[in-house]
Every structure is written in C-alpha cells, then in structure tokens.
Protein backbone atom coordinates (compact mmCIF):
# COMPACT_ATOMS: atom_id res chain seq x y z
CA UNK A 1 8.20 -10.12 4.05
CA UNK A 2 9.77 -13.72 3.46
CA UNK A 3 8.16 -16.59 1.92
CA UNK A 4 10.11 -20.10 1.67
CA UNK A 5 8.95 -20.42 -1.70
CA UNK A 6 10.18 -18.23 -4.69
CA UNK A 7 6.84 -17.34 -6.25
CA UNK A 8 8.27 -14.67 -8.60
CA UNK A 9 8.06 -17.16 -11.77
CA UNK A 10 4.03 -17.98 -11.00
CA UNK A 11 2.97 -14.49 -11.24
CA UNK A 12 2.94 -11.69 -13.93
CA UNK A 13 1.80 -9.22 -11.09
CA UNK A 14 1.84 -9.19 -7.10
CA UNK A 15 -0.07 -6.63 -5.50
CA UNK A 16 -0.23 -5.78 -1.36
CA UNK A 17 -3.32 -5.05 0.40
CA UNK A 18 -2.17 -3.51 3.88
CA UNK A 19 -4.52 -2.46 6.85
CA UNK A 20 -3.13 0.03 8.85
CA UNK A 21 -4.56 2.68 11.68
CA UNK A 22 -4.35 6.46 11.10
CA UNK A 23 -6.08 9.21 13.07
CA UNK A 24 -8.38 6.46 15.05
CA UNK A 25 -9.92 4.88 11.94
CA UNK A 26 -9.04 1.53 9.72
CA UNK A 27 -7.73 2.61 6.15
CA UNK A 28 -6.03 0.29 4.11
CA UNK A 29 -3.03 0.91 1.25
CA UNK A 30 -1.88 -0.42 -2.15
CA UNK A 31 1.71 -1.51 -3.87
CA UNK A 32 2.58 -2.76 -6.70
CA UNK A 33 5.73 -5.72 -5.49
CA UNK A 34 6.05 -7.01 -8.94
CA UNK A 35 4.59 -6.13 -12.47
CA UNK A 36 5.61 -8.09 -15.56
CA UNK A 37 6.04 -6.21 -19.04
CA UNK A 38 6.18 -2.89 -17.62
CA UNK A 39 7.72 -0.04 -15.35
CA UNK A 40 7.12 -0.42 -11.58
CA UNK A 41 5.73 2.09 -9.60
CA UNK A 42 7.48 2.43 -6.33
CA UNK A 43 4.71 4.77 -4.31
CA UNK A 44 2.47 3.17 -1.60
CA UNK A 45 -1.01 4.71 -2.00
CA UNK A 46 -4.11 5.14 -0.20
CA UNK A 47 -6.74 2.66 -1.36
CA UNK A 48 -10.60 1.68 -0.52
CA UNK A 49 -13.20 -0.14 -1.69
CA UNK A 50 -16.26 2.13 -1.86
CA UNK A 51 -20.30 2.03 -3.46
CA UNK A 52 -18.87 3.66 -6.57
CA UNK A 53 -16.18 1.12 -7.03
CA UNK A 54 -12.15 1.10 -6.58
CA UNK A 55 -10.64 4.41 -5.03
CA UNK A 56 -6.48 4.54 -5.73
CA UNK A 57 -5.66 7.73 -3.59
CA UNK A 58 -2.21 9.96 -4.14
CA UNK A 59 0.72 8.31 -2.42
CA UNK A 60 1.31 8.12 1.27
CA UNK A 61 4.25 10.09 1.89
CA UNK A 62 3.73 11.48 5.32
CA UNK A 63 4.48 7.86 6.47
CA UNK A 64 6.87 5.65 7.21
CA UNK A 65 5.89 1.94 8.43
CA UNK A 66 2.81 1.54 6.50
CA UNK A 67 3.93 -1.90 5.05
CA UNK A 68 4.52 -3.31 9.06
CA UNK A 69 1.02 -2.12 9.87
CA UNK A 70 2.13 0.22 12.41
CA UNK A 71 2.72 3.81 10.28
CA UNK A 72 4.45 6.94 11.72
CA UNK A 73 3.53 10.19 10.74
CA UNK A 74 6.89 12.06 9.30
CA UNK A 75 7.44 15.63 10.81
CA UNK A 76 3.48 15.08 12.27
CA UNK A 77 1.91 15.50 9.42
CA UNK A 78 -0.80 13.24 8.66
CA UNK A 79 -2.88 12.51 5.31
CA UNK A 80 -6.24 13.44 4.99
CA UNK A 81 -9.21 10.96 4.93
C-alpha cells in the first residue's frame, strides 16, 4: 500500500480494517501498521464487530494474501468461523 503523502508524523497509531472472503462468507481482519510508545505486534487477526461489542480473534496463520483481499489457504487448511 502506497500513499503520496508520508502520514507517519500525523498519527500515534494506524490500524487496517481488511475485508476478505473465506469459505463463501465476508469476514474481515485487523493489523496494527504503526503504534507509537510501544512494541508492535506483527500478527494479522480475525476481527468482527458483533451485539456484544469488539471480537479480536487469534491470528490468521493459515493465510497468506489477506492484506490484498484475495487470501490463500496454506497447506488447505482453513480457520474456523
């Protein structure tokens, strides 16, 4: 992802939102770019909005792609919803 603008200095934290299709249904996934004043954590994870409030799932590791939107499953094995 490329932006023409360096935006690093306006933030203190930049968090990605991603859509992406698994198993015939929407899910969406969470990552941490850029976090001021602490450790980063590197892990993609499973994320949804839901009636009880935020859900941050365990990381996606039986993906690769999820950040283009178009995930593949790594040795076919896929997460559970």
């Amino acid at each position: 992802m490329r932006t023409p603008v360096d935006a690093s200095y306006l933030a203190d934290a930049v968090v990605l939102l991603r859509y992406f299709e698994s198993e015939g249904a929407v899910r969406q996934a969470i990552s941490v770019l850029k976090k001021r004043g602490g450790l980063h954590e590197r892990t993609i994870r499973d994320f949804a909005l839901t009636c009880e409030g935020i859900r941050v799932g365990e990381p996606l590791r039986n993906f690769r792609g999820i950040l283009t939107g178009v995930p593949v499953p790594v040795d076919g094995l896929l997460v559970p919803s």
